[in-house]
N, C-alpha and C. Protein backbone atom coordinates (compact mmCIF):
# COMPACT_ATOMS: atom_id res chain seq x y z
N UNK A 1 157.45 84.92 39.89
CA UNK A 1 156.82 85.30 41.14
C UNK A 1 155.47 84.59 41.22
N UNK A 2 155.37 84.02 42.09
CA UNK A 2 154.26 83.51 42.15
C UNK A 2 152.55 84.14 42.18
N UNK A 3 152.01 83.78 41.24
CA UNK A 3 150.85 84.20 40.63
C UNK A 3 150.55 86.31 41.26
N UNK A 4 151.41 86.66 41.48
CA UNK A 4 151.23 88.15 41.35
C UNK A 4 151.13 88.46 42.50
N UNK A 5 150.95 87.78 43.86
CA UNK A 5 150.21 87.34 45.57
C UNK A 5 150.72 88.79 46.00
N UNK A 6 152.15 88.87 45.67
CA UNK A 6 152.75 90.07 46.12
C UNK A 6 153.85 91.38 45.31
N UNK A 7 154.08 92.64 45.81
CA UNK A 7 154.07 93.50 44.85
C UNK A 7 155.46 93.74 45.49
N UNK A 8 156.59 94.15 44.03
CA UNK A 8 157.19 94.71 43.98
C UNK A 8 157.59 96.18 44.22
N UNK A 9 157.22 96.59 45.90
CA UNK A 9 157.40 97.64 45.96
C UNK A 9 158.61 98.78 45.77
N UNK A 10 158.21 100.46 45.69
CA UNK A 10 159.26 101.19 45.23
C UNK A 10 158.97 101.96 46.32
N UNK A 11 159.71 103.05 46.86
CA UNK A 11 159.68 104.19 47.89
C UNK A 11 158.27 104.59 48.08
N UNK A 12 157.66 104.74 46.32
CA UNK A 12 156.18 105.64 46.36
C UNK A 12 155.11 104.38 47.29
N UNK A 13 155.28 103.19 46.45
CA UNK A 13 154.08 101.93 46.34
C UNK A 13 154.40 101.45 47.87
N UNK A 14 155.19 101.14 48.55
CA UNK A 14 155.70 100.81 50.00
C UNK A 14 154.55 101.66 50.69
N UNK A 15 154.01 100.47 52.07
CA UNK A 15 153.44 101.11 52.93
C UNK A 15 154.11 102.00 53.64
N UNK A 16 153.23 102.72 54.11
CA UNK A 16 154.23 103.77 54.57
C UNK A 16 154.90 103.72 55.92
N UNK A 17 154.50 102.61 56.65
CA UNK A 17 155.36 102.32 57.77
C UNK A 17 156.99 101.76 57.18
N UNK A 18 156.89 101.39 55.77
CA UNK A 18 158.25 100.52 55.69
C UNK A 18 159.10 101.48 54.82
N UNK A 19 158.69 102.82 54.38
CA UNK A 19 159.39 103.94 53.94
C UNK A 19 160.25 104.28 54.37
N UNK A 20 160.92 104.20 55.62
CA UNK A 20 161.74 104.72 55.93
C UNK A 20 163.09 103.47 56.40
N UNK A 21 162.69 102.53 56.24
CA UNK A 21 163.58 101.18 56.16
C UNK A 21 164.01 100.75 54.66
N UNK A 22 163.37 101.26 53.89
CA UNK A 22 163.55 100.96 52.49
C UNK A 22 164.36 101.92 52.25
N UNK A 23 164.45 103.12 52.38
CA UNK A 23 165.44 103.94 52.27
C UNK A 23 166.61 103.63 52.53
N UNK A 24 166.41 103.53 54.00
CA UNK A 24 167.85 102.78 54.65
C UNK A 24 168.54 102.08 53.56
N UNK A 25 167.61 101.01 53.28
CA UNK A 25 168.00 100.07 52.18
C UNK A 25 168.75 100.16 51.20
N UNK A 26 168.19 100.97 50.51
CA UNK A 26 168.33 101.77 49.35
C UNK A 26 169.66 102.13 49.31
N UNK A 27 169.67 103.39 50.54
CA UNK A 27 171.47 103.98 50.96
C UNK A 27 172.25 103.12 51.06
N UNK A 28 172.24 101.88 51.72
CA UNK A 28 172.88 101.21 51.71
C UNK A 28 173.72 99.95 50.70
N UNK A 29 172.73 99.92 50.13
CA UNK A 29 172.81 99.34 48.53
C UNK A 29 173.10 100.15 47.37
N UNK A 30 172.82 101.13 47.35
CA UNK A 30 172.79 101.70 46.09
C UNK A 30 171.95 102.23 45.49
N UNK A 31 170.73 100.85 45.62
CA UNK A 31 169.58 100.34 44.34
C UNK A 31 168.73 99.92 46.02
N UNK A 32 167.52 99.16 45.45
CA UNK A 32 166.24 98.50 46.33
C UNK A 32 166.65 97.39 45.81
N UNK A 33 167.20 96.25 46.48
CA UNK A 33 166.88 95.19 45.83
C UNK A 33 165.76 94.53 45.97
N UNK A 34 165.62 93.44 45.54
CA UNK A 34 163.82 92.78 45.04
C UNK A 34 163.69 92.07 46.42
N UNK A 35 164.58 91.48 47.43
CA UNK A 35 163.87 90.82 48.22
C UNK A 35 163.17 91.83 49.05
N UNK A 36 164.23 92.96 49.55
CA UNK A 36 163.69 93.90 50.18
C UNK A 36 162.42 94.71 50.00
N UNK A 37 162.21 94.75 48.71
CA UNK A 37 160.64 95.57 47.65
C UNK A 37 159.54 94.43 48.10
N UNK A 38 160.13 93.52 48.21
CA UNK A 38 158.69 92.47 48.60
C UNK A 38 158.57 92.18 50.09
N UNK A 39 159.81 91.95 50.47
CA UNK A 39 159.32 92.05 51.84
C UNK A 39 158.56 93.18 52.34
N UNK A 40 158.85 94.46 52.12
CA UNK A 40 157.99 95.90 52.44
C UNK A 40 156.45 95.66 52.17
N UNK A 41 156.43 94.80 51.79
CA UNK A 41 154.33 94.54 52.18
C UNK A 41 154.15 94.43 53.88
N UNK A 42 155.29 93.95 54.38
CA UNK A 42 154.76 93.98 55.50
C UNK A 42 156.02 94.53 56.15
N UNK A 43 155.98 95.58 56.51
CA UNK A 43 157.06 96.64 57.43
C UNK A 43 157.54 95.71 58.67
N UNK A 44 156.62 94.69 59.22
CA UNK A 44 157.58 94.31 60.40
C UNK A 44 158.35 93.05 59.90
N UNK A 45 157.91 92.42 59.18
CA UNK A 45 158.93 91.70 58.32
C UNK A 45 160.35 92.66 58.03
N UNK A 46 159.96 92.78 57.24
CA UNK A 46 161.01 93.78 56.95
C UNK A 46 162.36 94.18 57.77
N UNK A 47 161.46 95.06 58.30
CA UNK A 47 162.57 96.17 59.66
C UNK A 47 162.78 94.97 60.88
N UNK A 48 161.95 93.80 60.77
CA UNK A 48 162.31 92.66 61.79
C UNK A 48 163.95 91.44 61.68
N UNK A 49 163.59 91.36 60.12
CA UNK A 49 164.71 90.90 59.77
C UNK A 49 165.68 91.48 59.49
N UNK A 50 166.30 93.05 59.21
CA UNK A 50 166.71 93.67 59.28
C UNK A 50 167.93 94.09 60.89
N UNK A 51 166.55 94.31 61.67
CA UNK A 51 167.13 94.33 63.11
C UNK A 51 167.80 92.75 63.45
N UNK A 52 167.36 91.87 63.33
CA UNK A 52 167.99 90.58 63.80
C UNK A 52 169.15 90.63 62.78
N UNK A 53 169.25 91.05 61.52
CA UNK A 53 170.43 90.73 61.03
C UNK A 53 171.53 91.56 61.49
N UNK A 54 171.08 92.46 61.75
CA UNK A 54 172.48 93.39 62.25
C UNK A 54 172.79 92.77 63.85
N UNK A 55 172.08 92.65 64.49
CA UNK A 55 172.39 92.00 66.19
C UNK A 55 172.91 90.87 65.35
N UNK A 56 173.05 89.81 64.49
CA UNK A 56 173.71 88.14 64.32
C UNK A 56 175.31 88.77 63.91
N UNK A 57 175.61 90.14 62.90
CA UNK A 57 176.32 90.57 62.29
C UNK A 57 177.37 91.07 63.88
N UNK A 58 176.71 91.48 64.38
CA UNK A 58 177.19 91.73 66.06
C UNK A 58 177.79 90.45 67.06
N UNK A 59 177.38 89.58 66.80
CA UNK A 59 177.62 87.88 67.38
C UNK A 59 178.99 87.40 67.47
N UNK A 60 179.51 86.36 68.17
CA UNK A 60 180.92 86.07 68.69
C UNK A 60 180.85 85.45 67.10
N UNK A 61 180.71 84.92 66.33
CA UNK A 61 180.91 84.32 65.08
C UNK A 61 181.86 85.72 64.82
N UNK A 62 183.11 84.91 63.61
CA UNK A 62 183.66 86.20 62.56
C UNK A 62 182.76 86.52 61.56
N UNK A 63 182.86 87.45 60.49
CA UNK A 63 182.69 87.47 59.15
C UNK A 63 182.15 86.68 58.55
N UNK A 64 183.49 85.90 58.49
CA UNK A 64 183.53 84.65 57.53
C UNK A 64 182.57 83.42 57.97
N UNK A 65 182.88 82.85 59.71
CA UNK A 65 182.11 82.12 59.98
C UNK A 65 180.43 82.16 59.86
N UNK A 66 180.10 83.98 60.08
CA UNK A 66 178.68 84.32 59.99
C UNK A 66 178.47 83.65 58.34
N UNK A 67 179.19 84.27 57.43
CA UNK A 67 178.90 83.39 55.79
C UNK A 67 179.06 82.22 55.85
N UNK A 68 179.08 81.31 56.49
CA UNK A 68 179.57 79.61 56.53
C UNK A 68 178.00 79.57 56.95
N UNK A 69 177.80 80.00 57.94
CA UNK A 69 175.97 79.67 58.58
C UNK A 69 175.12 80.00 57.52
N UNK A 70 175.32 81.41 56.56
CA UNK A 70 174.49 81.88 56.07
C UNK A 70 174.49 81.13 55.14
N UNK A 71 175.57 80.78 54.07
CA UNK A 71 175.70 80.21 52.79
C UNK A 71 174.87 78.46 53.22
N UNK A 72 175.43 77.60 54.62
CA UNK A 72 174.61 76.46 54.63
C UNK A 72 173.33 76.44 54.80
N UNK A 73 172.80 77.95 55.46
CA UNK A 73 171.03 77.41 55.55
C UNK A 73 170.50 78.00 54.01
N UNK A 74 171.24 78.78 53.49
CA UNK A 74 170.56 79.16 52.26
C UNK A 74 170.45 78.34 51.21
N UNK A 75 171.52 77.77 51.19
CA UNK A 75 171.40 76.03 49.99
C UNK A 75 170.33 75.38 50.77
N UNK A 76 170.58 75.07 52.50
CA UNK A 76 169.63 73.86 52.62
C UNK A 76 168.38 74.31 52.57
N UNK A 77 167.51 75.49 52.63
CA UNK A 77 166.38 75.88 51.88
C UNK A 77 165.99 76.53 50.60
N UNK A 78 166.93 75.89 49.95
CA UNK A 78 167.57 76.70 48.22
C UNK A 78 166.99 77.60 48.24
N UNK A 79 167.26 78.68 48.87
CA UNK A 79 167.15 80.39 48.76
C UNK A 79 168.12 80.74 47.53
N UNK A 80 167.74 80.79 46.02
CA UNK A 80 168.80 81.39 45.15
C UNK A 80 168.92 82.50 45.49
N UNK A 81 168.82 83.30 46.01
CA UNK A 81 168.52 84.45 45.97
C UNK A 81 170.16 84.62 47.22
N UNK A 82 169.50 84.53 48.14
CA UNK A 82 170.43 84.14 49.64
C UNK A 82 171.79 83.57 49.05
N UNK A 83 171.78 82.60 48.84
CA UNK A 83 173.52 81.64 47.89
C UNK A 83 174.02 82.76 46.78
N UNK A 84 173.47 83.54 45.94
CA UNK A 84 174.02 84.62 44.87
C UNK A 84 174.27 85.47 46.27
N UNK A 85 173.73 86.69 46.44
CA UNK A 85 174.01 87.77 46.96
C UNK A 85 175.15 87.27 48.49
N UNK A 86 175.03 86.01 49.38
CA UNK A 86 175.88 85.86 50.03
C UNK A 86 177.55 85.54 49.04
N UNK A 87 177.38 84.45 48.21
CA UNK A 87 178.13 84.45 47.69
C UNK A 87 179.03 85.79 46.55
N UNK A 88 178.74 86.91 46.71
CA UNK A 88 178.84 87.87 46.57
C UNK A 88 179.63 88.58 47.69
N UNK A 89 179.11 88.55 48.67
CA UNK A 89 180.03 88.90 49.84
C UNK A 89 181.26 88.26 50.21
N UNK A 90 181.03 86.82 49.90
CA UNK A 90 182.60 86.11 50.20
C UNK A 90 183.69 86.94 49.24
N UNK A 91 182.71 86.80 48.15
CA UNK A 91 184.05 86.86 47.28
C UNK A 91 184.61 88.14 47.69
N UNK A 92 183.72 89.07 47.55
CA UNK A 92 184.12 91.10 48.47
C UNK A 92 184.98 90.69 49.28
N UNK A 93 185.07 89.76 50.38
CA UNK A 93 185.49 89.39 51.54
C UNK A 93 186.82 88.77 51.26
N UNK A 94 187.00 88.17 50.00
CA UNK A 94 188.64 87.61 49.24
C UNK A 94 188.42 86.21 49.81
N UNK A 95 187.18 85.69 50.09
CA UNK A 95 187.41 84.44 50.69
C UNK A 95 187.84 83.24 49.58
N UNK A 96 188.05 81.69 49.52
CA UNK A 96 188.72 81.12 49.16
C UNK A 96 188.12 80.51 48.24
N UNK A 97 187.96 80.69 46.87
CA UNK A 97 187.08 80.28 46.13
C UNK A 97 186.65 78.56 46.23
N UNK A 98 187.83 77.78 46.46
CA UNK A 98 187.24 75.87 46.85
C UNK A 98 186.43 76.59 47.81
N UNK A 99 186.04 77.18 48.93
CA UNK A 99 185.49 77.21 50.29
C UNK A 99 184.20 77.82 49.45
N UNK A 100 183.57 78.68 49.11
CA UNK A 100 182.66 79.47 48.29
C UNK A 100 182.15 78.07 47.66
N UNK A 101 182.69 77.59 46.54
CA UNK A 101 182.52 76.45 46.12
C UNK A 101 181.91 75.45 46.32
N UNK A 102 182.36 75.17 47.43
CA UNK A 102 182.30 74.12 48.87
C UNK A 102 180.48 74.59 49.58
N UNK A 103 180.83 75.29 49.73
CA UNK A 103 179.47 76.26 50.47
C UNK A 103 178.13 75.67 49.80
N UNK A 104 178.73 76.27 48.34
CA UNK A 104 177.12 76.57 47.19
C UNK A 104 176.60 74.93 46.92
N UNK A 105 177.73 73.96 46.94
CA UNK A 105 176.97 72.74 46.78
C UNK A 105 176.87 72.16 47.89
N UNK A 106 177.05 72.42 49.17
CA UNK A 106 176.84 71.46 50.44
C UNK A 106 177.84 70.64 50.42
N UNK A 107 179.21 70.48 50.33
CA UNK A 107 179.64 69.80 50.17
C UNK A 107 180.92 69.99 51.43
N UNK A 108 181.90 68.69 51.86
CA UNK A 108 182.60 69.41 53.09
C UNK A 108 183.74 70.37 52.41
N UNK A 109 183.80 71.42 53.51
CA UNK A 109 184.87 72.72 53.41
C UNK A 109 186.19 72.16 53.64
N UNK A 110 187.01 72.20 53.17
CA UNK A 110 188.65 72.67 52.97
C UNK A 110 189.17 72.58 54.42
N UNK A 111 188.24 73.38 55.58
CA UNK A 111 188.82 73.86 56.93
C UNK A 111 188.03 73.06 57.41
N UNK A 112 188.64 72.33 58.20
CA UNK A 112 188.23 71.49 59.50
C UNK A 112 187.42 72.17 60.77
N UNK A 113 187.82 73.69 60.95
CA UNK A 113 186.84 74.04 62.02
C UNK A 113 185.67 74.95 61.28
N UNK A 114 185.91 75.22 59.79
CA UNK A 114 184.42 75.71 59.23
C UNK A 114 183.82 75.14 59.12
N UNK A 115 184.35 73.45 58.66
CA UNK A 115 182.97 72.03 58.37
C UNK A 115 182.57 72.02 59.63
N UNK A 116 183.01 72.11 60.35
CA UNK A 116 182.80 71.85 61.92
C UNK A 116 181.30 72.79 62.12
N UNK A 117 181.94 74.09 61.80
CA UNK A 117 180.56 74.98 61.70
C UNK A 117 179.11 74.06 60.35
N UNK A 118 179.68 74.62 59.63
CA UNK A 118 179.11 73.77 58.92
C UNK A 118 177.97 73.07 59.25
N UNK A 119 178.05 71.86 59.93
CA UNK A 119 177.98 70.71 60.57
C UNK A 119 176.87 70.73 61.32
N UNK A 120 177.66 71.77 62.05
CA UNK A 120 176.90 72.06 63.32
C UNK A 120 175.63 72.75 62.91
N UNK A 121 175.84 73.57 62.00
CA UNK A 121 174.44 74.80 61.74
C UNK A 121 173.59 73.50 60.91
N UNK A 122 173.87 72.13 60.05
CA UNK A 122 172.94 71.20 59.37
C UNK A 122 172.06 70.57 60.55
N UNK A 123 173.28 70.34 61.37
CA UNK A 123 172.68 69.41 62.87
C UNK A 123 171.38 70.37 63.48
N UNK A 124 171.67 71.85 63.93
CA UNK A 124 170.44 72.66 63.99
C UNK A 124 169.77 72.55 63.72
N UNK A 125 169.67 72.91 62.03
CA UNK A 125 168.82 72.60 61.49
C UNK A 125 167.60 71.22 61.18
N UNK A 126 168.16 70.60 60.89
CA UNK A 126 167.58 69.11 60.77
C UNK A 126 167.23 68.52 61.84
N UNK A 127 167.65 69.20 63.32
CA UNK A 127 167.06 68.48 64.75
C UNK A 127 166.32 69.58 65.00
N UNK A 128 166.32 70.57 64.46
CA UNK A 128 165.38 71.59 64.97
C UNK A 128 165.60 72.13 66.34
N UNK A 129 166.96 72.06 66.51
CA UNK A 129 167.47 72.83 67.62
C UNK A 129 168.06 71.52 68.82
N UNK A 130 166.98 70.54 68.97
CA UNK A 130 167.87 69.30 69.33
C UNK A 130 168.96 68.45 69.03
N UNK A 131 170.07 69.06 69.15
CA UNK A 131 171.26 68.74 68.28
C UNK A 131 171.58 67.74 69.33
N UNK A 132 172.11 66.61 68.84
CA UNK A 132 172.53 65.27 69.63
C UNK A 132 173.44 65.89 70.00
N UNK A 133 174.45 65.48 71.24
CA UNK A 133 175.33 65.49 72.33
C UNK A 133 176.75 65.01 71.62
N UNK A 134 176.96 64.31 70.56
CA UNK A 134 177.79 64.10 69.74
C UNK A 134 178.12 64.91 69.31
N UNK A 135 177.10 65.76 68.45
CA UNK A 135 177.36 66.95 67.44
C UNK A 135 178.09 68.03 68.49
N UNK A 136 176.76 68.58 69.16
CA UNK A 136 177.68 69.52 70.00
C UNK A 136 179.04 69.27 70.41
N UNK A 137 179.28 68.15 71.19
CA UNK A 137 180.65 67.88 71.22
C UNK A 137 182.18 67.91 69.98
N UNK A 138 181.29 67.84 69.02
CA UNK A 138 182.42 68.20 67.93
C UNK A 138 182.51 69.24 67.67
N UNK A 139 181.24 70.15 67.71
CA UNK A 139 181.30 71.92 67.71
C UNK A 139 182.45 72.27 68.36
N UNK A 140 182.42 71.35 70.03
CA UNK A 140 183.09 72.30 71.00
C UNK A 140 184.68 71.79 70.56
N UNK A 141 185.12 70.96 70.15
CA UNK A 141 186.26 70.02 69.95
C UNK A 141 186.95 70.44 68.63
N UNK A 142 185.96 71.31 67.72
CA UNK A 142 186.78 71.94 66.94
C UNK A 142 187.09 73.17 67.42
N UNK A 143 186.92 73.81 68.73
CA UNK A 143 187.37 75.25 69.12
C UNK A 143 186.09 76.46 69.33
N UNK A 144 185.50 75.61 69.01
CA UNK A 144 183.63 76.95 69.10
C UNK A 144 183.40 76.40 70.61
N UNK A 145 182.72 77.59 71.49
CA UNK A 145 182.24 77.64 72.38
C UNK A 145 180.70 77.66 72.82
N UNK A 146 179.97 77.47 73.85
CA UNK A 146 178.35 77.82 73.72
C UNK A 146 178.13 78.56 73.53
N UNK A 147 178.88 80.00 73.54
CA UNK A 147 178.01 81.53 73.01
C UNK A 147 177.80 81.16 71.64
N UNK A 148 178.75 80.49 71.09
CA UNK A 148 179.29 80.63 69.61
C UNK A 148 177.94 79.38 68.88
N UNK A 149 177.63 78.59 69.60
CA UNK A 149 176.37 77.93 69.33
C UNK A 149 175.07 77.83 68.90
N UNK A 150 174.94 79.20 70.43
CA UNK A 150 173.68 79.98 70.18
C UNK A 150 173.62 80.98 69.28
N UNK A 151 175.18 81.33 68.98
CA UNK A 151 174.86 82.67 67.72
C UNK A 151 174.58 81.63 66.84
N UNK A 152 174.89 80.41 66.27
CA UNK A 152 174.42 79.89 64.84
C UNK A 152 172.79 79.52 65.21
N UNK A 153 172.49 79.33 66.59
CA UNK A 153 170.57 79.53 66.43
C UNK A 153 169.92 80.62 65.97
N UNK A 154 170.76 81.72 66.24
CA UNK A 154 170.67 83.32 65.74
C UNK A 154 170.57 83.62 64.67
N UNK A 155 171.55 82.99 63.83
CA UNK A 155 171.69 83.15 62.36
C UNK A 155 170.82 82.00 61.72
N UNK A 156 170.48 80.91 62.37
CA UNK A 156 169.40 80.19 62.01
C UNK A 156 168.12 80.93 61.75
N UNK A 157 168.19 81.69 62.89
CA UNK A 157 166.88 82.41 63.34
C UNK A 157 166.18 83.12 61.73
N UNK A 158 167.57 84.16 61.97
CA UNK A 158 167.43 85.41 60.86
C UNK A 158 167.46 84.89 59.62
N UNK A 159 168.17 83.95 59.25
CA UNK A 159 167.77 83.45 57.84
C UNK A 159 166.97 82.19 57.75
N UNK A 160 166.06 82.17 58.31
CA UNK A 160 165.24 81.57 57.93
C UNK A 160 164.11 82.51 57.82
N UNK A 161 163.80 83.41 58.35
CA UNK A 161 162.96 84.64 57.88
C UNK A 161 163.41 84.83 56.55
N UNK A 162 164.56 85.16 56.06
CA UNK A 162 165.12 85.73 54.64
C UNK A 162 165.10 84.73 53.76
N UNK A 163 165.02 83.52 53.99
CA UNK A 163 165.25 82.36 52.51
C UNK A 163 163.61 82.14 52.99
N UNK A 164 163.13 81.89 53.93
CA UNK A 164 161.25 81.49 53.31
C UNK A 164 160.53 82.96 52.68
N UNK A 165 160.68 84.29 53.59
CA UNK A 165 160.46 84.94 53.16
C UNK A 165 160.40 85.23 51.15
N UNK A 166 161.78 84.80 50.57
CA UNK A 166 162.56 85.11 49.57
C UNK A 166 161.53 83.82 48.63
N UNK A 167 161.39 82.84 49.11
CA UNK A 167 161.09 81.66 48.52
C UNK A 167 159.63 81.88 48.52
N UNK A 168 158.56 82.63 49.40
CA UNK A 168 157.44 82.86 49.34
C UNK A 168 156.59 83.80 48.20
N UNK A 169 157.37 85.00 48.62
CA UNK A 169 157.51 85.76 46.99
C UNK A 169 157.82 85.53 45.98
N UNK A 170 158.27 84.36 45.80
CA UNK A 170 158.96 84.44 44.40
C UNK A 170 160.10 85.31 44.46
N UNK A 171 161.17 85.96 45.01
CA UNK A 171 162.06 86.91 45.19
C UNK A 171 163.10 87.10 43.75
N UNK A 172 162.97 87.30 43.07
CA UNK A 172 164.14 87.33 41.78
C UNK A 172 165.41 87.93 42.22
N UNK A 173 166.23 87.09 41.25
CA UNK A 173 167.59 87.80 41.63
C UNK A 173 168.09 89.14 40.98
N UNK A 174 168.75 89.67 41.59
CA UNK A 174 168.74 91.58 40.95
C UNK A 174 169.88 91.12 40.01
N UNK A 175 169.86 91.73 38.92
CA UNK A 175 171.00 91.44 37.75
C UNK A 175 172.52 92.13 38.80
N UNK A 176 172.64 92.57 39.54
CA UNK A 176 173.88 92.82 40.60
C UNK A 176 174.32 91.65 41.06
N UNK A 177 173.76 90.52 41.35
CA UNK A 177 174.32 89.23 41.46
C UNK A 177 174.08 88.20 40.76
N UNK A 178 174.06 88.85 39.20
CA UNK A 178 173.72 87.26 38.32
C UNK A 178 175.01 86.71 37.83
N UNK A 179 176.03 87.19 38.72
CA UNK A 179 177.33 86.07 38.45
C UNK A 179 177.20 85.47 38.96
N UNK A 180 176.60 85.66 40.21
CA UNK A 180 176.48 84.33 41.48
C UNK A 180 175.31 83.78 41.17
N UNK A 181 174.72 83.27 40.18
CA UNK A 181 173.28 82.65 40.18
C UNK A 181 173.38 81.32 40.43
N UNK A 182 172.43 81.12 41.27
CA UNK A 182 173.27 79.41 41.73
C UNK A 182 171.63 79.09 41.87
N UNK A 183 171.51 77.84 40.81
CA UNK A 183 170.51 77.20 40.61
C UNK A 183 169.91 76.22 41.67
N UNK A 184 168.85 75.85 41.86
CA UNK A 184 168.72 74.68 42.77
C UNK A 184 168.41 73.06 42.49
N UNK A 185 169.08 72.30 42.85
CA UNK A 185 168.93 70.98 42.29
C UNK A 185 168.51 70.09 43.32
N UNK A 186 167.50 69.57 43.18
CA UNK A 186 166.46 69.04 43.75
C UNK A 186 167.43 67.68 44.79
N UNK A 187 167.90 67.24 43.74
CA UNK A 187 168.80 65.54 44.36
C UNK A 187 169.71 66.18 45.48
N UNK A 188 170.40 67.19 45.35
CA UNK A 188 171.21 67.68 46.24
C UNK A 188 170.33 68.33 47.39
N UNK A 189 169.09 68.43 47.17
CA UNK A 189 168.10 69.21 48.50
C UNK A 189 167.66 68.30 48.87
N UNK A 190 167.50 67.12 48.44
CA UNK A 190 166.81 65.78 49.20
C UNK A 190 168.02 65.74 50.28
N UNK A 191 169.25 65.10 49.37
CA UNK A 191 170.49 64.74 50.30
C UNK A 191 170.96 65.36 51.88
N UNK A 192 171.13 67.15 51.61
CA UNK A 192 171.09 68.13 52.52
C UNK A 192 170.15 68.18 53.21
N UNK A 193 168.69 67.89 53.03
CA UNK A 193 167.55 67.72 53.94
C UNK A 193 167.77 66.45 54.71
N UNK A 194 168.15 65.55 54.22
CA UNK A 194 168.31 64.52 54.64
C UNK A 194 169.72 64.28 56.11
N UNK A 195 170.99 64.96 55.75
CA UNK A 195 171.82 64.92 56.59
C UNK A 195 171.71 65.85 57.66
């Protein structure tokens, strides 16, 4: 964690505006995990990314496609944290381990209309929302529509709060997902920054 900047909060140590979102948390998990204890320094962080994640979880995207967005922006801002605990959900989810696979190194997917997603959420990213007229056109040409567009700006949105957030703190990974610990390798973040 970086030089101590921020605290691992618990129910007691949490400001008390974010007490009652941490709970939530909590119920919902089980446990507090660590991104959530650090984000609670600041309650609208918190309960902000929280609320946007459940409205993206709500979005014309499936399931699976919402984890295709999530798993590519979390490698392309090596969120370990984000790539374990999503990759955690695929697997809950029975998804296809090459595709999981596929995901954690940036590499193209198995399915022609997930690379497609894929693709599309790098193009976002890396144009910063100015996605060339090409790209979009292959979005739409693999079967995604414009709602379906703007939900991956959505899920852009929300995780990029959660992987800088995660990456600012220092966020550790909770031993609940240290099967999924997925390291970050620099040559492969040039490459992905790059495409």
């Amino acid at each position: 964690m970086p030089d101590g900047f921020f605290t691992v909060h618990t129910p007691d140590t949490a400001p008390a505006p974010a007490r009652p979102t941490i709970e939530q948390v909590r119920r919902k998990f089980g446990y507090l995990p660590a991104p959530a204890a650090l984000m609670a320094e600041s309650p609208h962080l918190l309960k902000g990314f929280l609320t946007v994640n459940g409205i993206f979880e709500q979005s014309s995207l499936d399931p699976l496609e919402r984890e295709v967005v999530v798993l590519t922006i979390a490698t392309r801002n090596e969120c370990h944290v984000c790539v374990a605990m999503h990759t955690g959900t695929l697997t809950g989810q029975g998804a296809d381990p090459v595709l999981i696979g596929a995901l954690r190194s940036g590499t193209p997917l198995p399915e022609a209309r997930l690379e497609a997603l894929r693709l599309f959420t790098l193009a976002v990213l890396g144009h910063r929302g100015a996605v060339p007229d090409d790209a979009m056109r292959a979005f739409l040409a693999a079967g995604y529509r414009p709602d379906n567009a703007l939900d991956v700006v959505l899920g852009v949105g929300t995780y990029t709060i959660s992987t800088f957030a995660n990456r600012l703190t220092g966020a550790p990974l909770d031993p609940q997902f240290a099967e999924h610990a997925w390291p970050a390798d620099p040559v492969r973040a040039t490459a992905l920054a790059a495409g």
